[in-house]
N, C-alpha and C. Protein backbone atom coordinates (compact mmCIF):
# COMPACT_ATOMS: atom_id res chain seq x y z
N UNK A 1 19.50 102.67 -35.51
CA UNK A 1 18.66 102.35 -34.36
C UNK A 1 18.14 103.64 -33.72
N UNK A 2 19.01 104.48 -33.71
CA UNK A 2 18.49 105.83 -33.26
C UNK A 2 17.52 106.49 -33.49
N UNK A 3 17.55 106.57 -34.98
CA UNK A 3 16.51 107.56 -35.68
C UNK A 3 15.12 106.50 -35.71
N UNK A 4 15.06 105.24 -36.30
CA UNK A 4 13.67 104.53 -35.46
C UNK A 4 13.84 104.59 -34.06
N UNK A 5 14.20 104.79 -33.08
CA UNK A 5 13.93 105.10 -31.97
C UNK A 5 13.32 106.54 -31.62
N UNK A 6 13.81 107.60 -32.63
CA UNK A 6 13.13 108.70 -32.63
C UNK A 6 11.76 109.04 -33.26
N UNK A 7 11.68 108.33 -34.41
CA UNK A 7 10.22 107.92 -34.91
C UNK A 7 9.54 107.37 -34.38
N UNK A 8 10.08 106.54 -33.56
CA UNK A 8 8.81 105.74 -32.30
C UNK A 8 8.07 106.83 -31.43
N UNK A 9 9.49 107.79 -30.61
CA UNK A 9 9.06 107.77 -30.04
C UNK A 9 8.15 109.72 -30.59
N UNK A 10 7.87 109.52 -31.45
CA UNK A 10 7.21 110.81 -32.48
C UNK A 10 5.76 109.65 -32.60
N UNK A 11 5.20 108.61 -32.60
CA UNK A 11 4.43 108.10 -33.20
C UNK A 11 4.47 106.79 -32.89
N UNK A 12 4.27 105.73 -31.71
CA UNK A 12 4.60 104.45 -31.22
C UNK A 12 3.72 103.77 -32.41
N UNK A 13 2.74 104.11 -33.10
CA UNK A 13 1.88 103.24 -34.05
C UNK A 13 2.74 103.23 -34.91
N UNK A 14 3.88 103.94 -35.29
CA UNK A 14 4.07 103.02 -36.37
C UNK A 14 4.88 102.13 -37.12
N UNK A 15 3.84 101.62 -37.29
CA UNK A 15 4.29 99.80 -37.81
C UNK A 15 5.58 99.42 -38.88
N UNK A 16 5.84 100.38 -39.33
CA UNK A 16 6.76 100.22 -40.08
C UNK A 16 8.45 100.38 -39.44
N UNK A 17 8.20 101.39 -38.66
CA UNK A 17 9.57 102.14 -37.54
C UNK A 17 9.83 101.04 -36.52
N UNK A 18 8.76 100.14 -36.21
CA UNK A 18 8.52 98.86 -35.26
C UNK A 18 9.48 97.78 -35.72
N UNK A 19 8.56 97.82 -37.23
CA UNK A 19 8.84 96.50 -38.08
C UNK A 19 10.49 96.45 -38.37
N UNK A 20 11.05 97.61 -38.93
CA UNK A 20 12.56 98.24 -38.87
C UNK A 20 13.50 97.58 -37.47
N UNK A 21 12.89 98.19 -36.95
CA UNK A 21 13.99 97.99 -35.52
C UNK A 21 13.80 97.05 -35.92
N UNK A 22 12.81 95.80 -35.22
CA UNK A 22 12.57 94.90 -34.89
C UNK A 22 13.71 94.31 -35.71
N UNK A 23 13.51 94.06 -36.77
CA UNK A 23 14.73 93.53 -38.16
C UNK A 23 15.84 94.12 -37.25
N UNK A 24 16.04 95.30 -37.64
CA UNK A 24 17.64 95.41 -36.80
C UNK A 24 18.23 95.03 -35.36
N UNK A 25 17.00 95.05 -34.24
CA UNK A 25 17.55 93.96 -33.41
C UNK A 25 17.72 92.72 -33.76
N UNK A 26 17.21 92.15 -34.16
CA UNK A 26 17.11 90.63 -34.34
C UNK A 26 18.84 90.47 -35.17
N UNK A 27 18.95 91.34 -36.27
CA UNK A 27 20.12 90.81 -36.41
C UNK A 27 21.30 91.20 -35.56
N UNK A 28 21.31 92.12 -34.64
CA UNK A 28 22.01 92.16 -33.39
C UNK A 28 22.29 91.33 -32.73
N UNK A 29 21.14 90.26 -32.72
CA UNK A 29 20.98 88.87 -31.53
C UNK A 29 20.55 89.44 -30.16
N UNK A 30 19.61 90.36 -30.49
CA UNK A 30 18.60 91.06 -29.39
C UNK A 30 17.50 91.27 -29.27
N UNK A 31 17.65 89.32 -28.90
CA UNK A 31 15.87 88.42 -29.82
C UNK A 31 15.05 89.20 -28.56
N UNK A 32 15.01 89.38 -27.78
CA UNK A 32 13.57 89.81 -26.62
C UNK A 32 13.39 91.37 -26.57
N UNK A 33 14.13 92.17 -27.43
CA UNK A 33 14.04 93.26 -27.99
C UNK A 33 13.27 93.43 -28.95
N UNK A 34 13.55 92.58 -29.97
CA UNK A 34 13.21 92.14 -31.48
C UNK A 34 11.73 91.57 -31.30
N UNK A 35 11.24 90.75 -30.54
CA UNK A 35 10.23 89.99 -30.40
C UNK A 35 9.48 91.22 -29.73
N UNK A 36 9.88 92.14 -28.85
CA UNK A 36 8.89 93.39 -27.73
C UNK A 36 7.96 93.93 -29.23
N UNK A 37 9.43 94.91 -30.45
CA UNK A 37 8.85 95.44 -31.34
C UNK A 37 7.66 94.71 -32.47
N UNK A 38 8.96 93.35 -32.62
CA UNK A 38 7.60 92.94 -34.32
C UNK A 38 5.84 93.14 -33.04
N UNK A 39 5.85 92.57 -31.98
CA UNK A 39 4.34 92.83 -31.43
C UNK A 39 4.46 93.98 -31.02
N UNK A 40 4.48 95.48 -31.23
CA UNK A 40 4.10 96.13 -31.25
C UNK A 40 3.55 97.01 -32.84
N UNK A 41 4.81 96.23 -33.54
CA UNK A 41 4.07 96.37 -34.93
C UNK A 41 2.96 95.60 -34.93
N UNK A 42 2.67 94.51 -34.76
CA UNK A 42 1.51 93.76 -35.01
C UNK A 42 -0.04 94.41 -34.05
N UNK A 43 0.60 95.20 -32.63
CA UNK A 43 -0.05 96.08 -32.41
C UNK A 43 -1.15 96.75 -33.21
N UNK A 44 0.24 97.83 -33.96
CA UNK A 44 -0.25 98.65 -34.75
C UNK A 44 -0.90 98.19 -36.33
N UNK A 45 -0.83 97.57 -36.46
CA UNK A 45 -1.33 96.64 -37.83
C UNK A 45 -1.12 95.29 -37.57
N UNK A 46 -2.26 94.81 -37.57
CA UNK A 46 -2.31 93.00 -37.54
C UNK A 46 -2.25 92.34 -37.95
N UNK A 47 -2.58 92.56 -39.55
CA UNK A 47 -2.29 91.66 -40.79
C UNK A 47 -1.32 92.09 -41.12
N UNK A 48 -0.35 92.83 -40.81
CA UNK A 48 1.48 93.32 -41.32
C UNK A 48 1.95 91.66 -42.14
N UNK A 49 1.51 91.30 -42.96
CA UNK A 49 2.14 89.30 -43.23
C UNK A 49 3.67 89.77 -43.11
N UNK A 50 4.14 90.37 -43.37
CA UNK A 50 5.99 90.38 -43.35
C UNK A 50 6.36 90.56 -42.02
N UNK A 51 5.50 91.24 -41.07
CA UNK A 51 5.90 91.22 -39.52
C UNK A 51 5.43 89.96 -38.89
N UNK A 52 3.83 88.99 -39.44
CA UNK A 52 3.55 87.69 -39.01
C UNK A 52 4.90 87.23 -38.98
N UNK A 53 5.52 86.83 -40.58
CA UNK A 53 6.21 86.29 -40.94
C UNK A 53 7.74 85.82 -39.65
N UNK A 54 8.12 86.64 -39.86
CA UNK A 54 9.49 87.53 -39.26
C UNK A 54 9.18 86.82 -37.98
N UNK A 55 7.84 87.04 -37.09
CA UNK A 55 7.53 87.01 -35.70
C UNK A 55 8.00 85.84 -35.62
N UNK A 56 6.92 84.99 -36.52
CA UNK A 56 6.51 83.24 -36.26
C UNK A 56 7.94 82.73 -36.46
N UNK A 57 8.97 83.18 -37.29
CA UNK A 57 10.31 82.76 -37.42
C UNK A 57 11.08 82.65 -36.25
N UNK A 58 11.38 83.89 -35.46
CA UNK A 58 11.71 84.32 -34.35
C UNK A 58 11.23 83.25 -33.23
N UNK A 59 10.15 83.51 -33.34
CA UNK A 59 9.47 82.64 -32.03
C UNK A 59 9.97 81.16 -32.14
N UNK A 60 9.97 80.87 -33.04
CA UNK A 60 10.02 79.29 -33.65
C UNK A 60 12.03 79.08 -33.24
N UNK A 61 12.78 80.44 -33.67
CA UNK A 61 14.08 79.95 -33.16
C UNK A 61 14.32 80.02 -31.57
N UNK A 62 13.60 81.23 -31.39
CA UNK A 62 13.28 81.33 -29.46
C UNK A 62 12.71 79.88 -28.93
N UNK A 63 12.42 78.95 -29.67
CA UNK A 63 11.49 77.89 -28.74
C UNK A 63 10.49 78.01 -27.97
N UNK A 64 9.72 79.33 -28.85
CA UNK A 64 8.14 79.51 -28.07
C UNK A 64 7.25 78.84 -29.58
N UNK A 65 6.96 77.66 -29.78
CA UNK A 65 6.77 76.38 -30.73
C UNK A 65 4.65 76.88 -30.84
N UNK A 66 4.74 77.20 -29.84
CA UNK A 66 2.95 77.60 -29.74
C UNK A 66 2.99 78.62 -30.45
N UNK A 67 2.89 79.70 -30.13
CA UNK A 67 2.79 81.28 -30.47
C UNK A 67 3.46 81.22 -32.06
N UNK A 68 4.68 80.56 -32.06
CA UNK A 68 5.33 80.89 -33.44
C UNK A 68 4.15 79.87 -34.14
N UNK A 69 3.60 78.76 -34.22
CA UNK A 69 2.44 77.85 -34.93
C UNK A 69 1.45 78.84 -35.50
N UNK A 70 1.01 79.49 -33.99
CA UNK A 70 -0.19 80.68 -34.34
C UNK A 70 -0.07 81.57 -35.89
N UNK A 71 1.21 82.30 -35.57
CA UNK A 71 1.64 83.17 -36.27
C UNK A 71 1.85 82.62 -37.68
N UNK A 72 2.42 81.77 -37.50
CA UNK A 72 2.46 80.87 -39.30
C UNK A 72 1.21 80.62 -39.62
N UNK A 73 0.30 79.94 -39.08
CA UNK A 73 -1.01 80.23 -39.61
C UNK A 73 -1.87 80.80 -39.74
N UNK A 74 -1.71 82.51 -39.19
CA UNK A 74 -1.88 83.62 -40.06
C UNK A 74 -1.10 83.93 -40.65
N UNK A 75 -0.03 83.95 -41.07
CA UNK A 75 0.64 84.36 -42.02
C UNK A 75 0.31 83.41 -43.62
N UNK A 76 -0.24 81.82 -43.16
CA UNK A 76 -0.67 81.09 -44.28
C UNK A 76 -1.68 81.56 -45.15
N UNK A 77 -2.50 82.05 -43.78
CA UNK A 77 -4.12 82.61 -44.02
C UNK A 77 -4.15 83.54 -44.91
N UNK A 78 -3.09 84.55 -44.92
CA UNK A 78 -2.89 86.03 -45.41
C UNK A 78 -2.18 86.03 -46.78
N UNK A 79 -1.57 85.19 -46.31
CA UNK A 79 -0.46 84.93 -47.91
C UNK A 79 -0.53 83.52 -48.26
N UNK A 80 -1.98 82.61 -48.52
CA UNK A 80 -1.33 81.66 -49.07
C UNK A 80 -0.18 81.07 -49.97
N UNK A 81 -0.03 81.38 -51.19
CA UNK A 81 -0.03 81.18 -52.08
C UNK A 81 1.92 81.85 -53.00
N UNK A 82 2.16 82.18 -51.10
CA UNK A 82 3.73 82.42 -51.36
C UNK A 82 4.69 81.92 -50.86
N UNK A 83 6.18 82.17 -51.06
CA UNK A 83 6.61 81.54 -50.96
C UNK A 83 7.30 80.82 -49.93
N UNK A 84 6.88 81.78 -48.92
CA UNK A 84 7.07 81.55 -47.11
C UNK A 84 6.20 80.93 -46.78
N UNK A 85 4.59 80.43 -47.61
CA UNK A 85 3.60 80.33 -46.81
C UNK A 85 3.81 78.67 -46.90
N UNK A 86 4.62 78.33 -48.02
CA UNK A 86 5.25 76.87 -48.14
C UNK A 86 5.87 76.52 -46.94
N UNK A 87 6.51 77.25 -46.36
CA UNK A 87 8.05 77.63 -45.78
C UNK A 87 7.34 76.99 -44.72
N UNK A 88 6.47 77.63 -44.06
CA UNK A 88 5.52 78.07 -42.67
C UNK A 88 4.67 76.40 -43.09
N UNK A 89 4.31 76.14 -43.52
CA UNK A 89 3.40 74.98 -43.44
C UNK A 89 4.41 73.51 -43.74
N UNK A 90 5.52 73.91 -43.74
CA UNK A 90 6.62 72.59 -43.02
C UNK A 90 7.35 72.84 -41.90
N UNK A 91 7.10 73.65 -41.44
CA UNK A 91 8.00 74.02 -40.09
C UNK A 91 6.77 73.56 -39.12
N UNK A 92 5.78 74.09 -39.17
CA UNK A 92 4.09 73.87 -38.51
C UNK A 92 4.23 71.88 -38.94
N UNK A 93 4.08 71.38 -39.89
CA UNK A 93 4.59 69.61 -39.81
C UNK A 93 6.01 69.62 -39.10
N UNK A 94 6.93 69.67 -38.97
CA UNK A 94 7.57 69.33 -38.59
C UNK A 94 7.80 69.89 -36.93
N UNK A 95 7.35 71.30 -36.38
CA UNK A 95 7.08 70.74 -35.22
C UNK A 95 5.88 69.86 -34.35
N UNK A 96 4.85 69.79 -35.43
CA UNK A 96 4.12 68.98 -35.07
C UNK A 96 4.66 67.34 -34.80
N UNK A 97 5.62 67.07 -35.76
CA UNK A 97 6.14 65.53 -35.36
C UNK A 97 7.38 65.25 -34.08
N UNK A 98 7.88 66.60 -33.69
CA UNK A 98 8.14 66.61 -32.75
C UNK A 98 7.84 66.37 -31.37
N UNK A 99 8.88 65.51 -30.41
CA UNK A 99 8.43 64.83 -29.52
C UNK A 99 8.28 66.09 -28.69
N UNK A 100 7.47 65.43 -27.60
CA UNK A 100 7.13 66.48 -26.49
C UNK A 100 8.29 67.03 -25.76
N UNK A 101 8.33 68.62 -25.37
CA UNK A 101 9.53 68.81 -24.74
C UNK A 101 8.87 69.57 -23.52
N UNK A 102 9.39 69.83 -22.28
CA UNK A 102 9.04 70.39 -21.01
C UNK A 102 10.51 71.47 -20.82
């Protein structure tokens, strides 16, 4: 965590030192940490599909059901034709059949 913290802070663009942490918070369980970086990777590169990816996952276990939708369908857009993009286009049906929550 350190040394991407020192690469950040040598170079906040980049997306990869972002994308890193981000992964290593998240498996910390230091989802609003984890969620600050993957969007700052996405910042720094927008089509990152492995940081879409990662995000729309995140968001989707956070229960932000909008934003994580978004993100899966750029990540569909970008990567049809793999094997997350399956992944992402039943999670997108299935919270769609989900009842309304407040």
């Amino acid at each position: 965590e350190k040394l991407l913290k020192e690469v950040i802070s040598a170079d906040a663009q980049n997306h990869l030192a972002q994308y890193n942490l981000a992964s290593l918070l998240k498996r910390r369980s230091r989802i609003d940490e984890s969620l600050e970086h993957y969007g700052l990777a996405l910042e720094a590169k927008p089509n990152y599909a492995a940081a879409i990816y990662d995000f729309a996952i995140l968001l989707d276990k956070n229960d932000e059901l909008y934003p994580a939708v978004l993100n899966f369908k750029k990540f569909i857009h970008l990567m049809p034709r793999s094997k997350q993009a399956k992944v992402a286009k039943k999670r997108i049906e299935e919270i769609g059949r989900a009842p309304f929550r407040r």
